[in-house]
C-alpha atoms as a PDB file:
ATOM      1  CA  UNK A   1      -8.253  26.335  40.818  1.00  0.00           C
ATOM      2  CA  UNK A   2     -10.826  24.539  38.900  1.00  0.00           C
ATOM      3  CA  UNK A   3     -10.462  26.125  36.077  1.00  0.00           C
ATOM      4  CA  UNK A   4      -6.692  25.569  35.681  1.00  0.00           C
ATOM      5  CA  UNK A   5      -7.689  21.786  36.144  1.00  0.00           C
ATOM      6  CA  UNK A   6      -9.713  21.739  33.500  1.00  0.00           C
ATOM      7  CA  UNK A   7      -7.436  23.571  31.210  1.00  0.00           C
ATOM      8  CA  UNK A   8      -4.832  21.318  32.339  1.00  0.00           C
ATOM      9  CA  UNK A   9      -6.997  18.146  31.419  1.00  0.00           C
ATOM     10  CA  UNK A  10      -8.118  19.865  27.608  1.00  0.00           C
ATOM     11  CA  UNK A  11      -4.327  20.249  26.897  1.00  0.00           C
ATOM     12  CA  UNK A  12      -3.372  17.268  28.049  1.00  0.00           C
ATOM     13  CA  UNK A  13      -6.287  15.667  25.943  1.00  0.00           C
ATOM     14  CA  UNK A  14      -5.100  17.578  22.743  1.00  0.00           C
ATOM     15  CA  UNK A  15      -1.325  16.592  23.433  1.00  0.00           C
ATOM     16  CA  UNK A  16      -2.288  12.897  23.061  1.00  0.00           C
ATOM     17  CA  UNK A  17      -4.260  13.375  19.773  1.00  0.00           C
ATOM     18  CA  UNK A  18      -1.263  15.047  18.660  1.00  0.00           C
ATOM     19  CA  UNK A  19       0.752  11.861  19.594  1.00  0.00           C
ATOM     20  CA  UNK A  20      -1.726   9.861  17.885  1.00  0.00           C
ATOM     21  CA  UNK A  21      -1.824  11.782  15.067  1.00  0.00           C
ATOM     22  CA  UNK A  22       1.671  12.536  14.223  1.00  0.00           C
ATOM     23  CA  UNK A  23       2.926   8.446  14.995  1.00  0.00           C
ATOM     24  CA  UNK A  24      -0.332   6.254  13.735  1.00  0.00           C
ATOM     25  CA  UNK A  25      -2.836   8.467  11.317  1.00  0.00           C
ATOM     26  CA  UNK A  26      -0.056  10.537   9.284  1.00  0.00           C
ATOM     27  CA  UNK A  27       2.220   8.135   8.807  1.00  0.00           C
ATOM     28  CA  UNK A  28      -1.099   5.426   7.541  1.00  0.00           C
ATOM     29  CA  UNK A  29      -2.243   8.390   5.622  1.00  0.00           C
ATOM     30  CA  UNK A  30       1.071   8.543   3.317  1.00  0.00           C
ATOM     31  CA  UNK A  31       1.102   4.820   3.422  1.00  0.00           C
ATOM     32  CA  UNK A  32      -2.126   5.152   1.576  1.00  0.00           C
ATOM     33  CA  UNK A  33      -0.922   7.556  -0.763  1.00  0.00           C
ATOM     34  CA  UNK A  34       1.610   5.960  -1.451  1.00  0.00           C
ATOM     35  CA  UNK A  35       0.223   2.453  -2.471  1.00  0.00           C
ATOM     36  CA  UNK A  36      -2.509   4.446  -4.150  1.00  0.00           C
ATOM     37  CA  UNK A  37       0.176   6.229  -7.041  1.00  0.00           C
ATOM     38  CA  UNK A  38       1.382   2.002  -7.134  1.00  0.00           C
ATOM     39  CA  UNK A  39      -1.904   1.497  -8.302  1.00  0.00           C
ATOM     40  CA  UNK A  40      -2.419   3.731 -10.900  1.00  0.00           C
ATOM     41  CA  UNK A  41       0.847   3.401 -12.212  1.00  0.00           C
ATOM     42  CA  UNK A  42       0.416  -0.646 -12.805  1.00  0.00           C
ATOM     43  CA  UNK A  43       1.687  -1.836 -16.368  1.00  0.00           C
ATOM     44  CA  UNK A  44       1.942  -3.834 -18.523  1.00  0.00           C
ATOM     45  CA  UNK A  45       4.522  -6.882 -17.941  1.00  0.00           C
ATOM     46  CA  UNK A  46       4.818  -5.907 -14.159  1.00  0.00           C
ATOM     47  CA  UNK A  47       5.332  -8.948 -11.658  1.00  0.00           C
ATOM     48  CA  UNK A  48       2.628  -8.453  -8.752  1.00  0.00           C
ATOM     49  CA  UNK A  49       1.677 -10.334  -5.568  1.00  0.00           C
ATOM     50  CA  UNK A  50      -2.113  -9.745  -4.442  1.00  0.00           C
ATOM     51  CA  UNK A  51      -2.969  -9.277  -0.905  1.00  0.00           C
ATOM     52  CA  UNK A  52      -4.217 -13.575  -1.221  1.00  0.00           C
ATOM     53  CA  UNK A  53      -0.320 -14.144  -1.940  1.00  0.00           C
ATOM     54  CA  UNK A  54      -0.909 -15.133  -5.881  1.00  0.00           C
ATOM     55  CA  UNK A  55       2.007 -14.184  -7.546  1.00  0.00           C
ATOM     56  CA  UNK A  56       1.361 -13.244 -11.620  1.00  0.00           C
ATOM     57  CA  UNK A  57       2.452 -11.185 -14.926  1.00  0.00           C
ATOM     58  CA  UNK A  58       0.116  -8.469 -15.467  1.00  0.00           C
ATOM     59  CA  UNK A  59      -1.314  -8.932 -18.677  1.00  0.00           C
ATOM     60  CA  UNK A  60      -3.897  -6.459 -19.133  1.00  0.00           C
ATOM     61  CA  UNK A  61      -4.799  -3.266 -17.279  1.00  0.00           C
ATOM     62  CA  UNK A  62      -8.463  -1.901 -17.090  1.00  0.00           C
ATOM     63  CA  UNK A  63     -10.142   0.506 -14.851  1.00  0.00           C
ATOM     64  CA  UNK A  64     -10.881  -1.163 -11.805  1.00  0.00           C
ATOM     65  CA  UNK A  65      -9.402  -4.487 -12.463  1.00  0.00           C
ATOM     66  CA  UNK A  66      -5.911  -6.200 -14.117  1.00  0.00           C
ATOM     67  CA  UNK A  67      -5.729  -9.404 -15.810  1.00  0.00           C
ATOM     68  CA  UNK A  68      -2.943 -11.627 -14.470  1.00  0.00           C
ATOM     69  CA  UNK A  69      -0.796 -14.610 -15.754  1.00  0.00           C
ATOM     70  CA  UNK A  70      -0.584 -16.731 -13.337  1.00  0.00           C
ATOM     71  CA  UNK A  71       0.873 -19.684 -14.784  1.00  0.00           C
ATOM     72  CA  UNK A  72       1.520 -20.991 -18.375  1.00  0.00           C
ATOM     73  CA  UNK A  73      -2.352 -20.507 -19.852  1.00  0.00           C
ATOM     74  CA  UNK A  74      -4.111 -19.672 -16.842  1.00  0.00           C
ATOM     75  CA  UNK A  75      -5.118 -16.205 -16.178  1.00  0.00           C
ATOM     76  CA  UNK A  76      -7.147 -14.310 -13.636  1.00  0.00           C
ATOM     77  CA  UNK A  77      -9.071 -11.152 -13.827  1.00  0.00           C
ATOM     78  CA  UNK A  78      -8.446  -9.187 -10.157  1.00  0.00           C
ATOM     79  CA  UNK A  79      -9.359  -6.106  -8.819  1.00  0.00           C
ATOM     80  CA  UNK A  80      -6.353  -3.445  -8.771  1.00  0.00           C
ATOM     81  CA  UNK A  81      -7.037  -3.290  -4.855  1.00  0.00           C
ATOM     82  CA  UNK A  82      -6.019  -6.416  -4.694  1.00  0.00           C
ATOM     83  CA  UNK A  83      -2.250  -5.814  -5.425  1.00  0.00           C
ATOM     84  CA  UNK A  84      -0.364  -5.591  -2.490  1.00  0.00           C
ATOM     85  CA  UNK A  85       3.179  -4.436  -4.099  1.00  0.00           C
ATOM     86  CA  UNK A  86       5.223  -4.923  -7.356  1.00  0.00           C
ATOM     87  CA  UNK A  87       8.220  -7.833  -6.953  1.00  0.00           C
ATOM     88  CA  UNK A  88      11.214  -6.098  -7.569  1.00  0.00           C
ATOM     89  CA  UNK A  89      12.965  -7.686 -11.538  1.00  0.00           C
ATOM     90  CA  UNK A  90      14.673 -10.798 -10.065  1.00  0.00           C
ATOM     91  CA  UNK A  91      17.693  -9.567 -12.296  1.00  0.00           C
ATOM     92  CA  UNK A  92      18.389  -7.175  -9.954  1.00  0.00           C
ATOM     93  CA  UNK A  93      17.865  -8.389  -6.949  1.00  0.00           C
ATOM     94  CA  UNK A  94      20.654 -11.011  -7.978  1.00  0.00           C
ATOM     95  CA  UNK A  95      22.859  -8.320  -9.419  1.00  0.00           C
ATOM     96  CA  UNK A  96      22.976  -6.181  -6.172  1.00  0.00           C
ATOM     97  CA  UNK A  97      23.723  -9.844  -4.342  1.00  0.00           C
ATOM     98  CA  UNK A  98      27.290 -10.446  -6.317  1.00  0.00           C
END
Protein backbone atom coordinates (compact mmCIF):
# COMPACT_ATOMS: atom_id res chain seq x y z
CA UNK A 1 0.00 0.00 0.00
CA UNK A 2 2.77 2.40 0.32
CA UNK A 3 3.81 2.28 -2.77
CA UNK A 4 0.46 3.06 -4.46
CA UNK A 5 0.53 6.19 -2.07
CA UNK A 6 3.39 7.38 -3.30
CA UNK A 7 2.54 6.85 -6.88
CA UNK A 8 -0.65 8.41 -6.13
CA UNK A 9 1.13 11.59 -4.61
CA UNK A 10 3.92 11.76 -7.91
CA UNK A 11 0.84 11.85 -10.26
CA UNK A 12 -0.99 14.00 -8.48
CA UNK A 13 2.20 16.31 -8.26
CA UNK A 14 2.70 16.09 -12.13
CA UNK A 15 -1.15 16.76 -12.77
CA UNK A 16 -0.77 20.19 -11.10
CA UNK A 17 2.38 21.21 -13.09
CA UNK A 18 0.39 20.30 -15.96
CA UNK A 19 -2.34 22.77 -14.73
CA UNK A 20 0.22 25.26 -14.20
CA UNK A 21 1.74 24.83 -17.23
CA UNK A 22 -0.96 24.63 -19.71
CA UNK A 23 -3.10 27.96 -17.90
CA UNK A 24 -0.04 30.39 -16.60
CA UNK A 25 3.55 29.45 -18.40
CA UNK A 26 2.18 28.61 -22.09
CA UNK A 27 -0.10 31.03 -22.43
CA UNK A 28 2.93 33.92 -20.89
CA UNK A 29 5.22 32.12 -23.19
CA UNK A 30 3.15 33.13 -26.51
CA UNK A 31 2.44 36.39 -24.87
CA UNK A 32 6.14 36.85 -25.11
CA UNK A 33 6.38 35.80 -28.51
CA UNK A 34 4.08 37.60 -29.47
CA UNK A 35 5.13 41.15 -28.22
CA UNK A 36 8.60 40.07 -29.24
CA UNK A 37 7.61 39.86 -33.45
CA UNK A 38 5.83 43.70 -32.25
CA UNK A 39 9.17 44.59 -31.58
CA UNK A 40 11.03 43.77 -34.38
CA UNK A 41 8.53 44.75 -36.68
CA UNK A 42 8.46 48.61 -35.27
CA UNK A 43 8.50 51.32 -38.16
CA UNK A 44 8.77 54.09 -39.15
CA UNK A 45 5.68 56.61 -38.50
CA UNK A 46 4.11 54.03 -36.01
CA UNK A 47 2.14 55.62 -32.94
CA UNK A 48 3.54 53.78 -29.67
CA UNK A 49 2.84 53.99 -25.93
CA UNK A 50 5.93 52.85 -23.66
CA UNK A 51 5.40 50.80 -20.66
CA UNK A 52 5.92 54.74 -18.57
CA UNK A 53 2.57 55.68 -20.57
CA UNK A 54 4.47 58.33 -23.06
CA UNK A 55 2.65 58.32 -26.03
CA UNK A 56 4.98 59.32 -29.41
CA UNK A 57 5.64 59.02 -33.39
CA UNK A 58 8.43 56.78 -33.98
CA UNK A 59 10.90 58.61 -35.74
CA UNK A 60 13.84 56.54 -36.05
CA UNK A 61 14.48 52.83 -35.53
CA UNK A 62 17.95 51.43 -34.40
CA UNK A 63 19.01 48.23 -32.90
CA UNK A 64 18.20 48.31 -29.45
CA UNK A 65 16.55 51.61 -29.20
CA UNK A 66 13.74 53.98 -31.29
CA UNK A 67 13.69 57.61 -31.37
CA UNK A 68 10.27 59.05 -30.55
CA UNK A 69 8.32 62.35 -31.23
CA UNK A 70 6.82 63.15 -28.49
CA UNK A 71 5.56 66.48 -29.03
CA UNK A 72 6.15 69.29 -31.63
CA UNK A 73 10.31 69.42 -31.37
CA UNK A 74 10.87 67.26 -28.56
CA UNK A 75 12.12 63.85 -29.06
CA UNK A 76 13.28 60.95 -26.96
CA UNK A 77 15.64 58.17 -27.63
CA UNK A 78 13.98 54.77 -25.78
CA UNK A 79 14.81 51.40 -25.62
CA UNK A 80 12.53 49.09 -27.98
CA UNK A 81 11.65 47.15 -24.62
CA UNK A 82 10.13 49.89 -23.60
CA UNK A 83 7.11 49.79 -26.05
CA UNK A 84 4.29 48.31 -24.59
CA UNK A 85 1.91 48.11 -27.87
CA UNK A 86 1.25 50.08 -31.15
CA UNK A 87 -2.11 52.57 -30.87
CA UNK A 88 -4.28 51.38 -33.37
CA UNK A 89 -4.59 54.65 -36.63
CA UNK A 90 -7.25 56.80 -34.86
CA UNK A 91 -8.90 56.79 -38.45
CA UNK A 92 -10.03 53.62 -37.88
CA UNK A 93 -10.94 53.32 -34.74
CA UNK A 94 -13.51 56.20 -35.64
CA UNK A 95 -14.48 54.52 -38.87
CA UNK A 96 -15.48 51.14 -37.22
CA UNK A 97 -17.50 53.59 -34.53
CA UNK A 98 -20.06 55.12 -37.38
Amino acid sequence: MPQAMMYNQVFMLLMIFGIFYFLIIRPQKAKEKEHQKMLDNLAKNDEVVTSAGIHGTIVNVKDKSVIMRIDDNVKMEVEKSSVAYIQKPQGEAKAGDK
